[in-house]
Protein backbone atom coordinates (compact mmCIF):
# COMPACT_ATOMS: atom_id res chain seq x y z
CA UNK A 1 0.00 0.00 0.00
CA UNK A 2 1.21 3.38 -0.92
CA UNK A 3 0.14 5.36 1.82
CA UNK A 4 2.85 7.14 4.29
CA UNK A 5 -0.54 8.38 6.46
CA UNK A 6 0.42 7.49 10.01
CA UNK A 7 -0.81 3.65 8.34
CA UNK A 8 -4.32 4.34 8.82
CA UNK A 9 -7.02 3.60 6.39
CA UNK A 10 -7.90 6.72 4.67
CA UNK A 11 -11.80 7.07 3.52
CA UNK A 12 -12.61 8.77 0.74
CA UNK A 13 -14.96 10.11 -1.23
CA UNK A 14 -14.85 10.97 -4.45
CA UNK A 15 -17.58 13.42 -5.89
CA UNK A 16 -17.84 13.22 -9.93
CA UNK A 17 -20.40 12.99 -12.07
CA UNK A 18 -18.09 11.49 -15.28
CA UNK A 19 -19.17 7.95 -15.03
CA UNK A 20 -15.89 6.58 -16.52
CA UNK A 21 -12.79 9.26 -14.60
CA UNK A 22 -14.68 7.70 -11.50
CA UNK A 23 -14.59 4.22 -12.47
CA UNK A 24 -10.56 4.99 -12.98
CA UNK A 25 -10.30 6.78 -10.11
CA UNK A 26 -12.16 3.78 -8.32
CA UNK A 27 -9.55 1.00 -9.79
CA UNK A 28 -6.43 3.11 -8.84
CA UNK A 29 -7.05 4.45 -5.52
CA UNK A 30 -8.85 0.77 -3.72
CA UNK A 31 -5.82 -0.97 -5.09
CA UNK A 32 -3.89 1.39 -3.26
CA UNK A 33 -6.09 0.76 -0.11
CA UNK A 34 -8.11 3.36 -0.25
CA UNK A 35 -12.00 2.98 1.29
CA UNK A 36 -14.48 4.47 -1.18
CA UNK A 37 -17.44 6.25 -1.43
CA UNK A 38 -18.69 8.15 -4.30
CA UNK A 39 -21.46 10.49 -5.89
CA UNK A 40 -21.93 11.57 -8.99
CA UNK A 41 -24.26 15.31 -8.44
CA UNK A 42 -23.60 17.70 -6.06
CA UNK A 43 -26.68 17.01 -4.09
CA UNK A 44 -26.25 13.73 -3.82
CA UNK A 45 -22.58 14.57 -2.37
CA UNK A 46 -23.89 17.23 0.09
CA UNK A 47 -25.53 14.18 1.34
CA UNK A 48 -22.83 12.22 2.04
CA UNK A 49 -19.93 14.73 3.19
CA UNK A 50 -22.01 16.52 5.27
CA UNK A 51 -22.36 13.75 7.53
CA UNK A 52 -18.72 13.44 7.91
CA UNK A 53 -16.65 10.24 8.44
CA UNK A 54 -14.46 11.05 5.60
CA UNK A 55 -10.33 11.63 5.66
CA UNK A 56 -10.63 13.61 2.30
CA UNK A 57 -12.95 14.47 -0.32
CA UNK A 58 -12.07 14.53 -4.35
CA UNK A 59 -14.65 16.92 -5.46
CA UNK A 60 -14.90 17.93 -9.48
CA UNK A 61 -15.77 21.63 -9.85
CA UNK A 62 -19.01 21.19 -12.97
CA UNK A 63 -21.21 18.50 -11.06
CA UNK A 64 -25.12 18.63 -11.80
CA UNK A 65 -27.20 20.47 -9.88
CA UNK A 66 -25.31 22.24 -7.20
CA UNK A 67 -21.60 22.65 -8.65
CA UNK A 68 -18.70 21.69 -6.65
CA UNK A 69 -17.64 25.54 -5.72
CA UNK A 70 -20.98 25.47 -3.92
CA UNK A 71 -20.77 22.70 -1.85
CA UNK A 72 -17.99 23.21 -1.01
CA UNK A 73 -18.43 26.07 0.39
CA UNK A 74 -21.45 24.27 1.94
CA UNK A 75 -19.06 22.18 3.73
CA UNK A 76 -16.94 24.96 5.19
CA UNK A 77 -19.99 27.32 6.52
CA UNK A 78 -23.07 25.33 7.30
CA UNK A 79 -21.78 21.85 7.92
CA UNK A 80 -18.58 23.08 9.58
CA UNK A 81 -16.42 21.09 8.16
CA UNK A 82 -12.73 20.90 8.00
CA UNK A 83 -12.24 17.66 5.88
CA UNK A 84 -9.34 18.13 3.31
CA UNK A 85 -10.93 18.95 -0.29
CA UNK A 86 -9.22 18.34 -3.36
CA UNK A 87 -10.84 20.06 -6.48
CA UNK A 88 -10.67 18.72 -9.90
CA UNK A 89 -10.72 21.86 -12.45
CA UNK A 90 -10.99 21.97 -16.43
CA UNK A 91 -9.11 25.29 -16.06
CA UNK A 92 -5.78 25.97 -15.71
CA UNK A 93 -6.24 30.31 -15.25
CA UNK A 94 -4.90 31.70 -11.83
CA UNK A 95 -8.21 33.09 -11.50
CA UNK A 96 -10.37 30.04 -11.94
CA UNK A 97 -7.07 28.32 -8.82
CA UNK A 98 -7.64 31.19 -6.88
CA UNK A 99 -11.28 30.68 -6.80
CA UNK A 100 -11.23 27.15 -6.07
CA UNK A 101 -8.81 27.79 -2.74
CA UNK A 102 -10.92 31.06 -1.85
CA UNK A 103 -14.31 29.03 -1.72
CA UNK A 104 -12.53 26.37 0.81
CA UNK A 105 -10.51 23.77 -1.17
CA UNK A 106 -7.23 22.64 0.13
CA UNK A 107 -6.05 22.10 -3.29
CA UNK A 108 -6.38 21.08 -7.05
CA UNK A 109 -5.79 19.04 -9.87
CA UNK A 110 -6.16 20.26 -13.10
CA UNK A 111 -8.15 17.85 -15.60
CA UNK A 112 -6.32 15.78 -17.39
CA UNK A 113 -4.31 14.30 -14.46
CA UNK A 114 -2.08 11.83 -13.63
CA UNK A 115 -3.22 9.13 -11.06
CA UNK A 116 -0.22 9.08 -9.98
CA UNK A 117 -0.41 12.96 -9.10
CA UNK A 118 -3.76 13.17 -7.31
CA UNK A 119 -3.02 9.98 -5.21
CA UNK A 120 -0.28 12.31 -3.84
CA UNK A 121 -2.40 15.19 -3.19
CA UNK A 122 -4.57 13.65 -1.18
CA UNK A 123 -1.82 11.71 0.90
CA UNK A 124 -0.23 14.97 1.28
CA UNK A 125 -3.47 16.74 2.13
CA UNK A 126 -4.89 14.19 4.54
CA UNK A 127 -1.21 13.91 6.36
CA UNK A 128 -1.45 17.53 6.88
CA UNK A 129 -4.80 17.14 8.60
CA UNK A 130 -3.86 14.61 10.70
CA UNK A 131 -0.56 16.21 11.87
CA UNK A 132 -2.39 19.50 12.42
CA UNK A 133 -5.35 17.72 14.32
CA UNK A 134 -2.93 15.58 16.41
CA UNK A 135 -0.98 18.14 17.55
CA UNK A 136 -2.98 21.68 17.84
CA UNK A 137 -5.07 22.59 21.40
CA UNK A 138 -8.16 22.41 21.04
CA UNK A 139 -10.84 24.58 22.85
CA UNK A 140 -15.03 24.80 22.35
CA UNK A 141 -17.01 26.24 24.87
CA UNK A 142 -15.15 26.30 27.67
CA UNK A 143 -13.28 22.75 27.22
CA UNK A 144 -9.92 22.56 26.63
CA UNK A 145 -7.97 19.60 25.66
CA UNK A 146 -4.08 18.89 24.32
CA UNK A 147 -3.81 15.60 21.85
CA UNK A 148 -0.18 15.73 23.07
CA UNK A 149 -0.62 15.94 26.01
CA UNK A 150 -3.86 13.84 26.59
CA UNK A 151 -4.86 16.27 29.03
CA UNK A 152 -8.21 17.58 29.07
CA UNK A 153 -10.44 20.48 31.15
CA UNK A 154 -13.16 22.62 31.48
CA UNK A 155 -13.44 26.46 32.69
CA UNK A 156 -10.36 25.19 34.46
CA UNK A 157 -11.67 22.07 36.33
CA UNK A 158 -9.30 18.79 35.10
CA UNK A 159 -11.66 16.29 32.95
CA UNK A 160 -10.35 12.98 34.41
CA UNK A 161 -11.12 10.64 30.81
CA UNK A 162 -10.70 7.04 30.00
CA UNK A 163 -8.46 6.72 26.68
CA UNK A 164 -11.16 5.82 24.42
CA UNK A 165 -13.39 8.86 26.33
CA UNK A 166 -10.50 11.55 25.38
CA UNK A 167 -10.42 9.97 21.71
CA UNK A 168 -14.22 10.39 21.17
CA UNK A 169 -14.15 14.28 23.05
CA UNK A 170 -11.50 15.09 20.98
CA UNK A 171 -13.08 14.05 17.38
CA UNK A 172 -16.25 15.46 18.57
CA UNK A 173 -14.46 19.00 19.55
CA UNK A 174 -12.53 18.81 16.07
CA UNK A 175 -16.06 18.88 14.82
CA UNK A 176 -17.87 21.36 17.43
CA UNK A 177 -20.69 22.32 16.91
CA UNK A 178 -21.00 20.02 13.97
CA UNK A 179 -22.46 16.34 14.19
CA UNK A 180 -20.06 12.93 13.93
CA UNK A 181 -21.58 9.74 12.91
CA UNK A 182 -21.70 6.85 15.38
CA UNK A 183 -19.81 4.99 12.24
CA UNK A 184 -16.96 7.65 12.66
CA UNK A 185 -17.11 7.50 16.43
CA UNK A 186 -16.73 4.00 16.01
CA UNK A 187 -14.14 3.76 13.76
CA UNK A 188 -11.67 7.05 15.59
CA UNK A 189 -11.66 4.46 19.30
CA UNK A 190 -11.64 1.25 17.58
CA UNK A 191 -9.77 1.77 14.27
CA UNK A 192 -11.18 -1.13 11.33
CA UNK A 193 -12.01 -3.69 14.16
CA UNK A 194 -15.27 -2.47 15.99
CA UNK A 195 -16.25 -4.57 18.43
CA UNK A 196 -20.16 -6.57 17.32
CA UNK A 197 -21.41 -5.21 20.98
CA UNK A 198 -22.57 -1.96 21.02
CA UNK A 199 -19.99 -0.92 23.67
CA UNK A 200 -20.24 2.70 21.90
CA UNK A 201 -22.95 3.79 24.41
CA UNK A 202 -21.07 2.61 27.45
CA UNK A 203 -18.09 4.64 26.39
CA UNK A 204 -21.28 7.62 25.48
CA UNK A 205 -22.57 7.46 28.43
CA UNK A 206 -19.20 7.98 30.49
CA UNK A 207 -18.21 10.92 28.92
CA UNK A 208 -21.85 12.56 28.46
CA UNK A 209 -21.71 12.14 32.69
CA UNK A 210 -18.12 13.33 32.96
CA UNK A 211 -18.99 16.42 30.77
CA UNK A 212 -22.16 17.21 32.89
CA UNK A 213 -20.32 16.65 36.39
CA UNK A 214 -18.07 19.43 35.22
CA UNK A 215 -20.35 21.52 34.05
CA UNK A 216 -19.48 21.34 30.20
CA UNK A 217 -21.86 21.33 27.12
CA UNK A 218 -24.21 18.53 26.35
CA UNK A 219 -23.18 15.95 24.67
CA UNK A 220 -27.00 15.58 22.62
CA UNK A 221 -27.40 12.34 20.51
CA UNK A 222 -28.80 13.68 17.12
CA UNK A 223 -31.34 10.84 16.25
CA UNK A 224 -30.36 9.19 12.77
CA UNK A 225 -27.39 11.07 12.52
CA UNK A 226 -24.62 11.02 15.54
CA UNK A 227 -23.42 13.16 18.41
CA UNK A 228 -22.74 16.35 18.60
CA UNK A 229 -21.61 19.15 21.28
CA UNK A 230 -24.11 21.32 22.38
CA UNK A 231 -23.20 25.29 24.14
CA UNK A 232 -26.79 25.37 25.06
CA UNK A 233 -27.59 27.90 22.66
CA UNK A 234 -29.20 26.09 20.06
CA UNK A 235 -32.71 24.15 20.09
CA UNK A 236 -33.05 20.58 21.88
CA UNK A 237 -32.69 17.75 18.67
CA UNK A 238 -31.66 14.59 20.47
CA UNK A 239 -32.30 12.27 23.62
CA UNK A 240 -30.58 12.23 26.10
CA UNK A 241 -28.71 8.77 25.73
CA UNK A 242 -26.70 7.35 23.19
């Protein structure tokens, strides 16, 4: 496998309404390990990125419906995403670059491309993410917790977390105020292997309890969708369990 990105499987999804660049695209990148997912108008990849769980997204710029400019902007200011995006352009002006990286992408590959070239921007752009994610402070609402650390606190008070606790506040907090699929909860504490109990809520419930003991936001279960952090600003959408 051709992939330098701290060995973890990398999810992807790939966002192109050309039936036969995706079936190429497809054939290079899951012989390279990659796991797939793909959509071929921009609604129908709204859809799917905006309920996260992806390491990267290859997104072509003239998609039906809503174009890939738009929703990826989408992304950035309503979903609240951070997800490294890769545009595919026709163009090759400044302006039409420019653009692309103004409206949110990470970066571009101008059509026609080399496999060989975009497999390497998205390694590169999803190794970026990673480092930046594993290393930065994070701080939402009050909490405050250091990846490098593995320390973890709120308005000051220490959060005392079980590993797998810390792994899920910290994905959720990368994602604040945005909502992370039980699938991607899953697969940030138990990697490729999840267990076939649902051991997800135990590890829910612990640190929904050790948020409200010290007085941090709600950790709300969005029904259908995932978890989310809640500042207590916005309307109730979820139960109280996991």
């Amino acid at each position: 496998m051709n992939m330098d990105v701290q060995q973890r499987t990398v999810r992807l999804l790939i966002v192109e309404s050309d039936g036969k660049m995706l079936e190429e695209m497809y054939a290079y990148m899951e012989r390279l390990g990659y796991v797939l997912d793909s959509a071929s108008t921009g609604n129908a990849g709204w859809h799917q990125a905006s309920g996260g769980g992806y390491d990267a997204i290859v997104l072509d710029v003239m998609l039906p419906g809503m174009d890939g400019l738009t929703l990826c902007r989408k992304l950035r200011e309503e979903a609240f995403s951070n997800v490294p995006i890769i545009m595919l352009t026709d163009s090759t002006s400044l302006e039409n670059r420019v653009i692309c990286l103004n409206w949110g992408a990470d970066d571009f590959v101008t059509k026609p491309f080399a496999m060989l070239e975009l497999e390497a921007r998205v390694r590169a752009a999803v190794r970026r993410a990673r480092a930046w994610g594993s290393t930065r402070i994070l701080r939402w609402s009050g909490i405050e917790l250091d990846p490098q650390r593995h320390t973890a606190s709120c308005h000051g008070r220490e959060l005392r977390l079980r590993p797998k606790c810390f792994a899920m506040l910290a994905r959720l907090m990368r994602s604040a105020p945005g909502v992370v699929s039980r699938e991607d909860l899953e697969h940030e504490i138990y990697g490729d292997a999840p267990p076939e109990s649902d051991s997800l809520r135990v590890h829910v419930h612990l640190l929904r309890k050790a948020l409200a003991d010290a007085g941090a936001p709600l950790l709300k279960t969005v029904p259908h969708l995932g978890f989310r952090l809640d500042d207590g600003a916005g309307s109730p959408d979820g139960d109280a369990e996991g």
